[in-house]
PDB file of N, CA and C in Angstrom:
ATOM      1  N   UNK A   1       7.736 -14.175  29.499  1.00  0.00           N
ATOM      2  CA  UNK A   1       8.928 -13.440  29.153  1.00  0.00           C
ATOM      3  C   UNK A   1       9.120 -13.486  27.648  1.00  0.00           C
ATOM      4  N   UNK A   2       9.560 -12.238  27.293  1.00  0.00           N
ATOM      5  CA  UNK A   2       9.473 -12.269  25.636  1.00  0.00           C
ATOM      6  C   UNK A   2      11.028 -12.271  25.263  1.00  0.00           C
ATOM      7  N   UNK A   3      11.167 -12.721  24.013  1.00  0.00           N
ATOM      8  CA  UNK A   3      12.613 -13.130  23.796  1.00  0.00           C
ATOM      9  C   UNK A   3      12.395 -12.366  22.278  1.00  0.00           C
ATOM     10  N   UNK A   4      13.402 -11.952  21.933  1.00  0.00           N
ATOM     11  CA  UNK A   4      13.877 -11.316  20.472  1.00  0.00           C
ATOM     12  C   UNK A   4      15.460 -11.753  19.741  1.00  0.00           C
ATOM     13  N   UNK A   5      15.314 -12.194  18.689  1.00  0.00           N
ATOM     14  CA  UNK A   5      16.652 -12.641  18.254  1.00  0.00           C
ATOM     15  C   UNK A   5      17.033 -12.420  17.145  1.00  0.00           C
ATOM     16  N   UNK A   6      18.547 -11.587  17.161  1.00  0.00           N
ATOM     17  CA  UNK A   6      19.092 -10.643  16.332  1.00  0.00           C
ATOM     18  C   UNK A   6      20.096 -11.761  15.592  1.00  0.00           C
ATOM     19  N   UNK A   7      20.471 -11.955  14.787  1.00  0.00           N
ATOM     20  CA  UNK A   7      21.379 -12.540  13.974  1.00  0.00           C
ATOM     21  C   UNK A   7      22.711 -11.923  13.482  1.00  0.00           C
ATOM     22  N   UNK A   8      24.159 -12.409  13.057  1.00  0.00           N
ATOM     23  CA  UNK A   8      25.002 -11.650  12.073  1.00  0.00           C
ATOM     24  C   UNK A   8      24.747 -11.701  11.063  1.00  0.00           C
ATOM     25  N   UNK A   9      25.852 -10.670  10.104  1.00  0.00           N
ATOM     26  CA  UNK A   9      25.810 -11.657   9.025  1.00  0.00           C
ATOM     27  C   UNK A   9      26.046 -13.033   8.948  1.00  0.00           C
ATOM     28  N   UNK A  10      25.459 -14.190   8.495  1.00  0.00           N
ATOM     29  CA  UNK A  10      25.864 -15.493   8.577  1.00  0.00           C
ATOM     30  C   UNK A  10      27.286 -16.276   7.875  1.00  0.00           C
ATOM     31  N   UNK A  11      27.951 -15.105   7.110  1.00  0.00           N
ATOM     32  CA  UNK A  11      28.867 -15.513   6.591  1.00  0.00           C
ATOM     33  C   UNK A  11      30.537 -15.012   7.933  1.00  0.00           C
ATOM     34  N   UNK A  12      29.491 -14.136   8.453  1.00  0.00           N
ATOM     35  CA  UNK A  12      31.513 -13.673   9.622  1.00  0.00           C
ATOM     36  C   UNK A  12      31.836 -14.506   9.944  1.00  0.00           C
ATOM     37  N   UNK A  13      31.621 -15.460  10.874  1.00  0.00           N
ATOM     38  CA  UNK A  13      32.206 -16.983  12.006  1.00  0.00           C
ATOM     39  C   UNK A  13      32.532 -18.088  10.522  1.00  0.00           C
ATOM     40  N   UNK A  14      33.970 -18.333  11.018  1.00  0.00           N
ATOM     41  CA  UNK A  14      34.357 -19.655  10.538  1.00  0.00           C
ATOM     42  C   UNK A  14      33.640 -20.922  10.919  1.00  0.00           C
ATOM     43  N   UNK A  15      33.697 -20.905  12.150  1.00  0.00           N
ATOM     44  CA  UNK A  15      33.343 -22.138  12.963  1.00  0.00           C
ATOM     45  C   UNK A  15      32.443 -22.040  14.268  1.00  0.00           C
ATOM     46  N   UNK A  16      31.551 -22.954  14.872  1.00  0.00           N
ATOM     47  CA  UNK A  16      31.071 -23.112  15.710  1.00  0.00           C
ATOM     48  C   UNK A  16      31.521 -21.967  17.221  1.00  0.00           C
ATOM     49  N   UNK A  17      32.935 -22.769  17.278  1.00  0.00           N
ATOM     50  CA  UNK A  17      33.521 -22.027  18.605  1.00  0.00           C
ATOM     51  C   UNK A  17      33.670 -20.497  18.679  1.00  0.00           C
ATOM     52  N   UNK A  18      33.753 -19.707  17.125  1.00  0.00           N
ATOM     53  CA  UNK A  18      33.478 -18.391  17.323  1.00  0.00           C
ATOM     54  C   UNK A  18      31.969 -17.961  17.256  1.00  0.00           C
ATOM     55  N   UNK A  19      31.073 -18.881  17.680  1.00  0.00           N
ATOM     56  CA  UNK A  19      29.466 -18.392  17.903  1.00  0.00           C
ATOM     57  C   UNK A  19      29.335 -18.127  18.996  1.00  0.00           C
ATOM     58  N   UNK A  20      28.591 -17.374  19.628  1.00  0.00           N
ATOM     59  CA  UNK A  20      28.310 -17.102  21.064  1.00  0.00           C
ATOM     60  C   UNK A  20      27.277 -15.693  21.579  1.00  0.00           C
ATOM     61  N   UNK A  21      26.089 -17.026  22.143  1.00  0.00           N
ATOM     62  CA  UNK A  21      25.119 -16.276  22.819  1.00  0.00           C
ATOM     63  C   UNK A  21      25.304 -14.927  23.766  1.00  0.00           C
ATOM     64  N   UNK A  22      24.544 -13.912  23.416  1.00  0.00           N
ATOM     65  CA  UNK A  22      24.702 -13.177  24.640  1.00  0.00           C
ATOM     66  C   UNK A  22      24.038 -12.162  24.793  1.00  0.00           C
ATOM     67  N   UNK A  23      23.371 -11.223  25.984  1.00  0.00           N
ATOM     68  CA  UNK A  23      22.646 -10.412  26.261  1.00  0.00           C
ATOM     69  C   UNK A  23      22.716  -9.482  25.447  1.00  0.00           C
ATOM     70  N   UNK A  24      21.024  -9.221  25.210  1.00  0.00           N
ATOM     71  CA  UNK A  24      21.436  -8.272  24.209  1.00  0.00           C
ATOM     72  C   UNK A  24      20.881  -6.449  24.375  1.00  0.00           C
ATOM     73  N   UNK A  25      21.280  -5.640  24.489  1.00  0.00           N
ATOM     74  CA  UNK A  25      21.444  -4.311  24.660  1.00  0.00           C
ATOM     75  C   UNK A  25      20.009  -3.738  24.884  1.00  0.00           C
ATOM     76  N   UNK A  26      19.110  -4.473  23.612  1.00  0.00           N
ATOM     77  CA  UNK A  26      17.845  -3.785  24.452  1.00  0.00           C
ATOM     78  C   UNK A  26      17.184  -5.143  25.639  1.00  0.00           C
ATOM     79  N   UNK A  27      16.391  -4.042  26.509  1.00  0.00           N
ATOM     80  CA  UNK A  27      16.198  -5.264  27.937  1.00  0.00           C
ATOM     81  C   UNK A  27      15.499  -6.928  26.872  1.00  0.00           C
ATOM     82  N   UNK A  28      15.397  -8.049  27.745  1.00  0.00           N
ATOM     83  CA  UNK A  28      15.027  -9.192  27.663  1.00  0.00           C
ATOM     84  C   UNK A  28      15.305  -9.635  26.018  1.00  0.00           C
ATOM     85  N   UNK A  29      16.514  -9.643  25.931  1.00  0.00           N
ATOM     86  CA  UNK A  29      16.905  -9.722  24.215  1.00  0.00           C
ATOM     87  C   UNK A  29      18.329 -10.776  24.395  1.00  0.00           C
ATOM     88  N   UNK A  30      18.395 -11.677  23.359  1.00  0.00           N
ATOM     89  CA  UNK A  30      19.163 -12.564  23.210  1.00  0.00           C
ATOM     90  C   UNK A  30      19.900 -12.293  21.728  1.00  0.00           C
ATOM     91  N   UNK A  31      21.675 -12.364  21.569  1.00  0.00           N
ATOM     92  CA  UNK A  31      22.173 -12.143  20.263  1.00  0.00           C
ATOM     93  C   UNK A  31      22.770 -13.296  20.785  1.00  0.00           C
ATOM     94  N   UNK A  32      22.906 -13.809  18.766  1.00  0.00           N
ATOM     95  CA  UNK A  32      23.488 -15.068  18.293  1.00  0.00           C
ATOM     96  C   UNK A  32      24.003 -14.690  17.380  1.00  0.00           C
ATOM     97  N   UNK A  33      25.709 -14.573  17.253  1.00  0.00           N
ATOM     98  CA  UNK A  33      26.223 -14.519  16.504  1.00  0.00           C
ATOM     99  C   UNK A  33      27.171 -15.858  15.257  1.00  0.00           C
ATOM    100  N   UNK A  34      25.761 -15.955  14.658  1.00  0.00           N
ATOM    101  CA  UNK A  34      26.039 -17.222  13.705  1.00  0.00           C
ATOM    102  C   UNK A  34      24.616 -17.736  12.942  1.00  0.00           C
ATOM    103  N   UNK A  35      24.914 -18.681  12.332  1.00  0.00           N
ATOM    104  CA  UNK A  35      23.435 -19.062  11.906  1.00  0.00           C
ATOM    105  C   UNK A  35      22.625 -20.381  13.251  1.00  0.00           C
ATOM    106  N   UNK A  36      21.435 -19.656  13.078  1.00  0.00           N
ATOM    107  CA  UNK A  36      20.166 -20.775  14.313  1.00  0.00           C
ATOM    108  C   UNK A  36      19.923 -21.560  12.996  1.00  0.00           C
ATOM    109  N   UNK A  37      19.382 -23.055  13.304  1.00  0.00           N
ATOM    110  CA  UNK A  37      18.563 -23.727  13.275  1.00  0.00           C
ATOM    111  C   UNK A  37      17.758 -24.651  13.981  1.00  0.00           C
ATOM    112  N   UNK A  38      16.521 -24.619  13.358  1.00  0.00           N
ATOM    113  CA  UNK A  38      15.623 -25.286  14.028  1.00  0.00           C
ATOM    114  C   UNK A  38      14.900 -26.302  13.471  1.00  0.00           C
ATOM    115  N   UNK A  39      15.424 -27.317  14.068  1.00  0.00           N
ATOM    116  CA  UNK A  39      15.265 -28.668  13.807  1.00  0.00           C
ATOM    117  C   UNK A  39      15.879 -29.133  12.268  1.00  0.00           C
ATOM    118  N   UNK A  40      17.280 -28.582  12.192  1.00  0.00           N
ATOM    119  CA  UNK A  40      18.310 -29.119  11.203  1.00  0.00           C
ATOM    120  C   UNK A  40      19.528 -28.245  11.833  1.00  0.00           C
ATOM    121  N   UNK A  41      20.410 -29.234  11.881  1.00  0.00           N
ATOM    122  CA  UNK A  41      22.124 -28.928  12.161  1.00  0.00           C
ATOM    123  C   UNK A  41      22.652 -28.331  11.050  1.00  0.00           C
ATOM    124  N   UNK A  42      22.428 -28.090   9.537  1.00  0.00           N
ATOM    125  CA  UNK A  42      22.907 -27.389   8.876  1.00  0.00           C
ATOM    126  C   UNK A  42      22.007 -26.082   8.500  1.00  0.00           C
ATOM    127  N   UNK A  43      22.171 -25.370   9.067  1.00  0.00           N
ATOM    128  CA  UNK A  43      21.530 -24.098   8.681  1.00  0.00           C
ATOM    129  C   UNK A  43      22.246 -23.054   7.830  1.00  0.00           C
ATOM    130  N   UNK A  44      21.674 -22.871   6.786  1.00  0.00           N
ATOM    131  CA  UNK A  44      22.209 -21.949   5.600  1.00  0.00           C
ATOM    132  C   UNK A  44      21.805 -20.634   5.429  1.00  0.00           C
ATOM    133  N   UNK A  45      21.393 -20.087   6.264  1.00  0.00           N
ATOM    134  CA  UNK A  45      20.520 -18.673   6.634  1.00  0.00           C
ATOM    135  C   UNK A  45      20.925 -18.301   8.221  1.00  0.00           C
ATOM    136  N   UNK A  46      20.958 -16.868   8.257  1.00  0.00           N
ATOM    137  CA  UNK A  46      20.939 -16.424   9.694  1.00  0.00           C
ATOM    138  C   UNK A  46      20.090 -17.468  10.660  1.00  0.00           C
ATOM    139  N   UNK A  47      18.686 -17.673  10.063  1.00  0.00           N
ATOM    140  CA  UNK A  47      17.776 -18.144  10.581  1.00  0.00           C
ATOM    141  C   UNK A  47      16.689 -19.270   9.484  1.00  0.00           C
ATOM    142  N   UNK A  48      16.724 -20.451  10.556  1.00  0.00           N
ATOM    143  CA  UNK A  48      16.415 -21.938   9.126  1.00  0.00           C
ATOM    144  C   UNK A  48      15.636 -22.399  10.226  1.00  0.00           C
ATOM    145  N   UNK A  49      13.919 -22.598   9.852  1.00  0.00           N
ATOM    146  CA  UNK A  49      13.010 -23.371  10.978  1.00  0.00           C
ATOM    147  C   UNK A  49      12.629 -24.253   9.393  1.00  0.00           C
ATOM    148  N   UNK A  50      12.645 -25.754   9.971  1.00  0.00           N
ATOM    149  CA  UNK A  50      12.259 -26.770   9.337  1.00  0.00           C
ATOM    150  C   UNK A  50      11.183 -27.224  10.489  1.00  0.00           C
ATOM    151  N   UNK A  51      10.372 -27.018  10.131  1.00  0.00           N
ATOM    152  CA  UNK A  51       8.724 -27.525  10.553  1.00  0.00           C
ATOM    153  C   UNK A  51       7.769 -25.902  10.570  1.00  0.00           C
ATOM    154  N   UNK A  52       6.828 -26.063  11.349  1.00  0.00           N
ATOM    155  CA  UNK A  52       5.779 -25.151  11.238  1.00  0.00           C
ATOM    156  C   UNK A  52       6.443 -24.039  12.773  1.00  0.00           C
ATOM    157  N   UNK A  53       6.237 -22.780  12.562  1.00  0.00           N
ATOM    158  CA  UNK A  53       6.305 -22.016  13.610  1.00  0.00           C
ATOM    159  C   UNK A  53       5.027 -21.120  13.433  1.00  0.00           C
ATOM    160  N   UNK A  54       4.625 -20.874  14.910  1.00  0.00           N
ATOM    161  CA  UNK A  54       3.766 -20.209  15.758  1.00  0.00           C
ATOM    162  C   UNK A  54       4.224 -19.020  15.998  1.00  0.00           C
ATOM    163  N   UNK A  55       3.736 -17.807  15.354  1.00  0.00           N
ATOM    164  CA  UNK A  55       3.811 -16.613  16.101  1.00  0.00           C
ATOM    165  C   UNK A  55       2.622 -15.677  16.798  1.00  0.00           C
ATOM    166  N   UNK A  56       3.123 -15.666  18.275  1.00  0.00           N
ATOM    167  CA  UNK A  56       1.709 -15.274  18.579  1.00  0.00           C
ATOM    168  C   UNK A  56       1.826 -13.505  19.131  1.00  0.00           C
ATOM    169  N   UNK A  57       3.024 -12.850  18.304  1.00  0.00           N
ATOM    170  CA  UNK A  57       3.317 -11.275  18.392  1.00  0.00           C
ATOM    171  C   UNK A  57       2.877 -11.025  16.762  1.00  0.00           C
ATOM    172  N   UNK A  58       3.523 -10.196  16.258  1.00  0.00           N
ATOM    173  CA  UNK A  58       3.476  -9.029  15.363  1.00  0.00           C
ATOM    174  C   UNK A  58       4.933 -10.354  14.705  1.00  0.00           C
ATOM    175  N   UNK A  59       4.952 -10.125  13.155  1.00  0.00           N
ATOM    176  CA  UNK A  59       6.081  -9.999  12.427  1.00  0.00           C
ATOM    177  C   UNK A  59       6.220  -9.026  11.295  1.00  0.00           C
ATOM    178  N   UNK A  60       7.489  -8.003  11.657  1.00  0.00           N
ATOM    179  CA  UNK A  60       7.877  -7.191  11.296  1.00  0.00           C
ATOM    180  C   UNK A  60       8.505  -7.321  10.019  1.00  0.00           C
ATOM    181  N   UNK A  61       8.587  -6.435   8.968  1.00  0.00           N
ATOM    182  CA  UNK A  61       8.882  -6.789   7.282  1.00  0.00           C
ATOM    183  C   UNK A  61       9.763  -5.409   7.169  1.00  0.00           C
ATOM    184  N   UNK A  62      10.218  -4.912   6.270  1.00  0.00           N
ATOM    185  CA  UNK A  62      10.876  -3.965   5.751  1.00  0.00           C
ATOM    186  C   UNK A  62       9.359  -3.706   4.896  1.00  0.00           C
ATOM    187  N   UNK A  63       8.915  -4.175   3.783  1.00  0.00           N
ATOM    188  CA  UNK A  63       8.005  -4.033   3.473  1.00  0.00           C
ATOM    189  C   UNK A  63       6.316  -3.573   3.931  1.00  0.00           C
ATOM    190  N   UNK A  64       6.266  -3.957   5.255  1.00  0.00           N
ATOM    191  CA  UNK A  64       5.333  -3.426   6.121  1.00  0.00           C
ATOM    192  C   UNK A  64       5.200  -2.079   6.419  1.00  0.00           C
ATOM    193  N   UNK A  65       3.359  -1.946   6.075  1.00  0.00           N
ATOM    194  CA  UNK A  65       2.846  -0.469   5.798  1.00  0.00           C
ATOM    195  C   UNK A  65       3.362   0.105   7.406  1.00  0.00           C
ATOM    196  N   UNK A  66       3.683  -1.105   8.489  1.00  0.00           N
ATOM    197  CA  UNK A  66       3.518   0.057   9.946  1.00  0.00           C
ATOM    198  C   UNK A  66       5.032   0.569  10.008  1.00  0.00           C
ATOM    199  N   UNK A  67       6.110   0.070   8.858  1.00  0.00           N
ATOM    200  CA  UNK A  67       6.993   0.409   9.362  1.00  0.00           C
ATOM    201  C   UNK A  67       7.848   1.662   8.196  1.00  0.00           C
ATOM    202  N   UNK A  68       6.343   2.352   7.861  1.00  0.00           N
ATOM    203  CA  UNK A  68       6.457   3.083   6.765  1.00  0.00           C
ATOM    204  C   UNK A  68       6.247   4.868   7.516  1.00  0.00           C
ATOM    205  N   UNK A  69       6.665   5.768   6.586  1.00  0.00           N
ATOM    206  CA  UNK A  69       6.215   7.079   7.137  1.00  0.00           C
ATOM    207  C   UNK A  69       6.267   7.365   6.071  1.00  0.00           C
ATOM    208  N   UNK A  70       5.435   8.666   5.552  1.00  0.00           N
ATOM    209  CA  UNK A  70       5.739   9.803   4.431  1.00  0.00           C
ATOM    210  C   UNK A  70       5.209   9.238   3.044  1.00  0.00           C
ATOM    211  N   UNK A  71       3.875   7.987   3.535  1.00  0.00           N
ATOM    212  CA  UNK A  71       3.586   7.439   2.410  1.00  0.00           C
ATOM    213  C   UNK A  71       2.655   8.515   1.492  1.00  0.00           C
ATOM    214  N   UNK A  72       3.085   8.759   0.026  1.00  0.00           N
ATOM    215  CA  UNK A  72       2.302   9.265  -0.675  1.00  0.00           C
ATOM    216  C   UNK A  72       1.911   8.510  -2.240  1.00  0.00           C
ATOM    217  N   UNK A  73       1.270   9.068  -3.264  1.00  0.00           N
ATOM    218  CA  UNK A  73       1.349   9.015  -4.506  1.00  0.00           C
ATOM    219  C   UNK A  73       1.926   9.505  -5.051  1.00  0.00           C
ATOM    220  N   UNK A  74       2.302   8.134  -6.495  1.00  0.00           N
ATOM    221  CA  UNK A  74       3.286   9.262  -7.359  1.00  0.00           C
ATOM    222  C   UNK A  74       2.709   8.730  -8.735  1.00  0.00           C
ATOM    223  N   UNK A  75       3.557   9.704  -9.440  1.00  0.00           N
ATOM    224  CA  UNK A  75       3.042   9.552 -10.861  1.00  0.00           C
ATOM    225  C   UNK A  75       3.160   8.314 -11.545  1.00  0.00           C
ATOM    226  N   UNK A  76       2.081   7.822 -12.246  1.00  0.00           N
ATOM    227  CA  UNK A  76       2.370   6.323 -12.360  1.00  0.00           C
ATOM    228  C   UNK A  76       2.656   6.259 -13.842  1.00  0.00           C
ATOM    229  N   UNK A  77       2.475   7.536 -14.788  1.00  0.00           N
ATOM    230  CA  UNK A  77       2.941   7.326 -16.126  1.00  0.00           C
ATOM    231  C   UNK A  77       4.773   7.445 -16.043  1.00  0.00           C
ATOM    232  N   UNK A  78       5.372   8.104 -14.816  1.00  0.00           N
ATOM    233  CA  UNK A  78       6.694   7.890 -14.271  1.00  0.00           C
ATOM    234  C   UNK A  78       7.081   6.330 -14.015  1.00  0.00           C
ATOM    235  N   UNK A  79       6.262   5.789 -13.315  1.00  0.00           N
ATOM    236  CA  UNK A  79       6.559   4.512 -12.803  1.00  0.00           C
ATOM    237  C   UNK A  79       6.666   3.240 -13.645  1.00  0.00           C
ATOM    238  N   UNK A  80       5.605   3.404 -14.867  1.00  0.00           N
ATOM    239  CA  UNK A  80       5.443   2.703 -15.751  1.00  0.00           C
ATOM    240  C   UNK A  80       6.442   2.850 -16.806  1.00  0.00           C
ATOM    241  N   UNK A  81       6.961   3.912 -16.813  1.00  0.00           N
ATOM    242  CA  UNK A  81       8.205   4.070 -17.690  1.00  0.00           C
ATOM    243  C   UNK A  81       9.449   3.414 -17.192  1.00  0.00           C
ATOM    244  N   UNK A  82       9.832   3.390 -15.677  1.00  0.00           N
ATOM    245  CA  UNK A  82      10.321   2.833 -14.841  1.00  0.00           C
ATOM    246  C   UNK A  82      10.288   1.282 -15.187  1.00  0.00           C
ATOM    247  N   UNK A  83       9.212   1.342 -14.961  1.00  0.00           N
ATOM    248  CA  UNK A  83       8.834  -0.415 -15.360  1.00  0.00           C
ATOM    249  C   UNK A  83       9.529  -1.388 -16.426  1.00  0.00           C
ATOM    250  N   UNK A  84       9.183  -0.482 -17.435  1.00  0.00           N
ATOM    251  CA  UNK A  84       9.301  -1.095 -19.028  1.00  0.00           C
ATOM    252  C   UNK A  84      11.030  -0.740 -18.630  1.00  0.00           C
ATOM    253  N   UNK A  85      11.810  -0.036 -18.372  1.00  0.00           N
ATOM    254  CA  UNK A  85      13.011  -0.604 -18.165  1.00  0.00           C
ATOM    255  C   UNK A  85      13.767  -1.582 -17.483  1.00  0.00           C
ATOM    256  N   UNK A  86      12.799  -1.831 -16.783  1.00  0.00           N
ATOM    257  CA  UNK A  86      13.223  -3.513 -15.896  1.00  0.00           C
ATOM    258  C   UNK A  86      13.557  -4.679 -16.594  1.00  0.00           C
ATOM    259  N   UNK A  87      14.384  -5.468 -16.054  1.00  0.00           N
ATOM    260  CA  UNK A  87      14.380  -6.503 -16.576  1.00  0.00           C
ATOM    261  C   UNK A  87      14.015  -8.145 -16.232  1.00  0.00           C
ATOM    262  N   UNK A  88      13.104  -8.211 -16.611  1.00  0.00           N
ATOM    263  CA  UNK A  88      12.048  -9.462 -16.542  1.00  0.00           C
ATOM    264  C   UNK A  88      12.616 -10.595 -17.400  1.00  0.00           C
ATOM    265  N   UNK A  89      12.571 -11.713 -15.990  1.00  0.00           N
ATOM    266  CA  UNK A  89      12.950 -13.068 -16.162  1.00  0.00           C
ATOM    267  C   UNK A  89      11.847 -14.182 -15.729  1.00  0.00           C
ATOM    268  N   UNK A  90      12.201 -15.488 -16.313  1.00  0.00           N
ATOM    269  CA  UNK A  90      11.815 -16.134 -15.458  1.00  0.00           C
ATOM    270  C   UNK A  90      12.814 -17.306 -14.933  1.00  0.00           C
ATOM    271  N   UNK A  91      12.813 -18.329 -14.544  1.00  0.00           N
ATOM    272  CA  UNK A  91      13.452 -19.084 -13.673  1.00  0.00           C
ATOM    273  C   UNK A  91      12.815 -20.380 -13.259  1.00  0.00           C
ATOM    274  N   UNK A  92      13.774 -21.527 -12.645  1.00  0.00           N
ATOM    275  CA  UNK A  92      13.090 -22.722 -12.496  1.00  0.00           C
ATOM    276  C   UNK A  92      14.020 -22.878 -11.081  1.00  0.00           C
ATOM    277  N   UNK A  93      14.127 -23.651 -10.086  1.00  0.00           N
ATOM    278  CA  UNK A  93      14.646 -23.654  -8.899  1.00  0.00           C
ATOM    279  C   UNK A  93      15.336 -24.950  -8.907  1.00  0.00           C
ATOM    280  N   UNK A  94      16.990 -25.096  -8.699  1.00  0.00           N
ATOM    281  CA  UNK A  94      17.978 -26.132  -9.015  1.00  0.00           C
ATOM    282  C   UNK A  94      16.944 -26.904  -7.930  1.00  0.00           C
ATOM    283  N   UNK A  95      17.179 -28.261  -8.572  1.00  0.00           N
ATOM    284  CA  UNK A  95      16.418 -29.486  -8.154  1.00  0.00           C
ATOM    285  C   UNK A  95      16.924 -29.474  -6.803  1.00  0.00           C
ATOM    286  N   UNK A  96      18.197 -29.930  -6.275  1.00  0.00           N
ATOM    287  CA  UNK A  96      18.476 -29.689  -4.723  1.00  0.00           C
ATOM    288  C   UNK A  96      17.588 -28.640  -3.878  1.00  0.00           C
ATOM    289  N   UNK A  97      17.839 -27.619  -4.585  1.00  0.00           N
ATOM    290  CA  UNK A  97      17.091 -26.516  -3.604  1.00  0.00           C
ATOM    291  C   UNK A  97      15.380 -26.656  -3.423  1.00  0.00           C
ATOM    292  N   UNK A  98      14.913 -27.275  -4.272  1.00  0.00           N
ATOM    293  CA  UNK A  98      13.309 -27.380  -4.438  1.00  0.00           C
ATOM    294  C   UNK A  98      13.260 -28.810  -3.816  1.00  0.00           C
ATOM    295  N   UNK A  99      13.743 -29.682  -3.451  1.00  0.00           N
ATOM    296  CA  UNK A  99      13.380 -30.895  -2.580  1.00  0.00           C
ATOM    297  C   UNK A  99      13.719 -30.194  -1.760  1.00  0.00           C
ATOM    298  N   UNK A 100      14.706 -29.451  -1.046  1.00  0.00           N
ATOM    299  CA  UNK A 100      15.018 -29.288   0.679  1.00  0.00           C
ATOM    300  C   UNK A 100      14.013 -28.440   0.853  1.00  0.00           C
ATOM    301  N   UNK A 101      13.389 -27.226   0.052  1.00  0.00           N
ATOM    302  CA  UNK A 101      12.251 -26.811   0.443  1.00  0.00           C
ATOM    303  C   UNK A 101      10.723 -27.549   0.132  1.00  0.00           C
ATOM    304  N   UNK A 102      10.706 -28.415  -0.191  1.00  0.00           N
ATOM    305  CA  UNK A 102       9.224 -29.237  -0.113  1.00  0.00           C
ATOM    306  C   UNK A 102       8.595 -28.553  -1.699  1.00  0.00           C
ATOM    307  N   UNK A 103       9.448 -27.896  -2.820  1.00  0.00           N
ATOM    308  CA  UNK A 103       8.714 -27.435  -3.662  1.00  0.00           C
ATOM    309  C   UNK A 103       8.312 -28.226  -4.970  1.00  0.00           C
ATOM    310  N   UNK A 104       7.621 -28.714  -5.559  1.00  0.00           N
ATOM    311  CA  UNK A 104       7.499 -29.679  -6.460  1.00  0.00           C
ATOM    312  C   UNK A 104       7.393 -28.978  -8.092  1.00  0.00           C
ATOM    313  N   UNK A 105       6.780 -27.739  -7.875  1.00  0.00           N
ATOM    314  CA  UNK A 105       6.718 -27.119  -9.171  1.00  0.00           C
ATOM    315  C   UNK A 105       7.708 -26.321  -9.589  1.00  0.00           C
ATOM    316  N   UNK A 106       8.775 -26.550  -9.862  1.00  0.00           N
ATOM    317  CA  UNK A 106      10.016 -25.599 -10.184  1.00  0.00           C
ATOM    318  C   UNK A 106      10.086 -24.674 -10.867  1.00  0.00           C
TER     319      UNK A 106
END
């Protein structure tokens, strides 16, 4: 049996008691309205897995070519002009946040 799980935004629910599981509209589908975690009680994301997960379907991206149509070329002396108006940073990751993710090079 295959299971799919939709999230809220993680910021709507105050508290625990306004979370609540429930069938979800398309067949064999589960909604959770709040943040999951897995294997930590504080979860700061819709969705927080602390250890390794196994997927043995498809994971779907916004970025993913299958979930694309009408792909073409475009002008890249356009794009590059595009470019050079961006604005480019760099960054180091607050020490809290780089230990809870295992990152050592900030």
């Amino acid at each position: 049996r295959k299971f799919f799980f939709q999230a809220s935004n993680p910021g709507q629910f105050e508290n625990d008691s306004d979370a609540l599981w429930q069938r979800g509209h398309v067949p064999e589908t589960v909604v959770y309205h709040g943040r999951v975690g897995i294997n930590t009680d504080a979860p700061d994301e819709a969705l927080v897995v602390c250890g390794n997960a196994k997927v043995m379907g498809r994971v779907m991206h916004p970025s993913d070519s299958r979930a694309k149509q009408n792909v073409r070329e475009v002008d890249t002396n356009e794009q590059l002009r595009r470019i050079k108006q961006m604005r480019l940073v760099e960054y180091d990751y607050k020490p809290e946040f780089a230990s809870v993710m295992g990152i050592k090079d900030t």
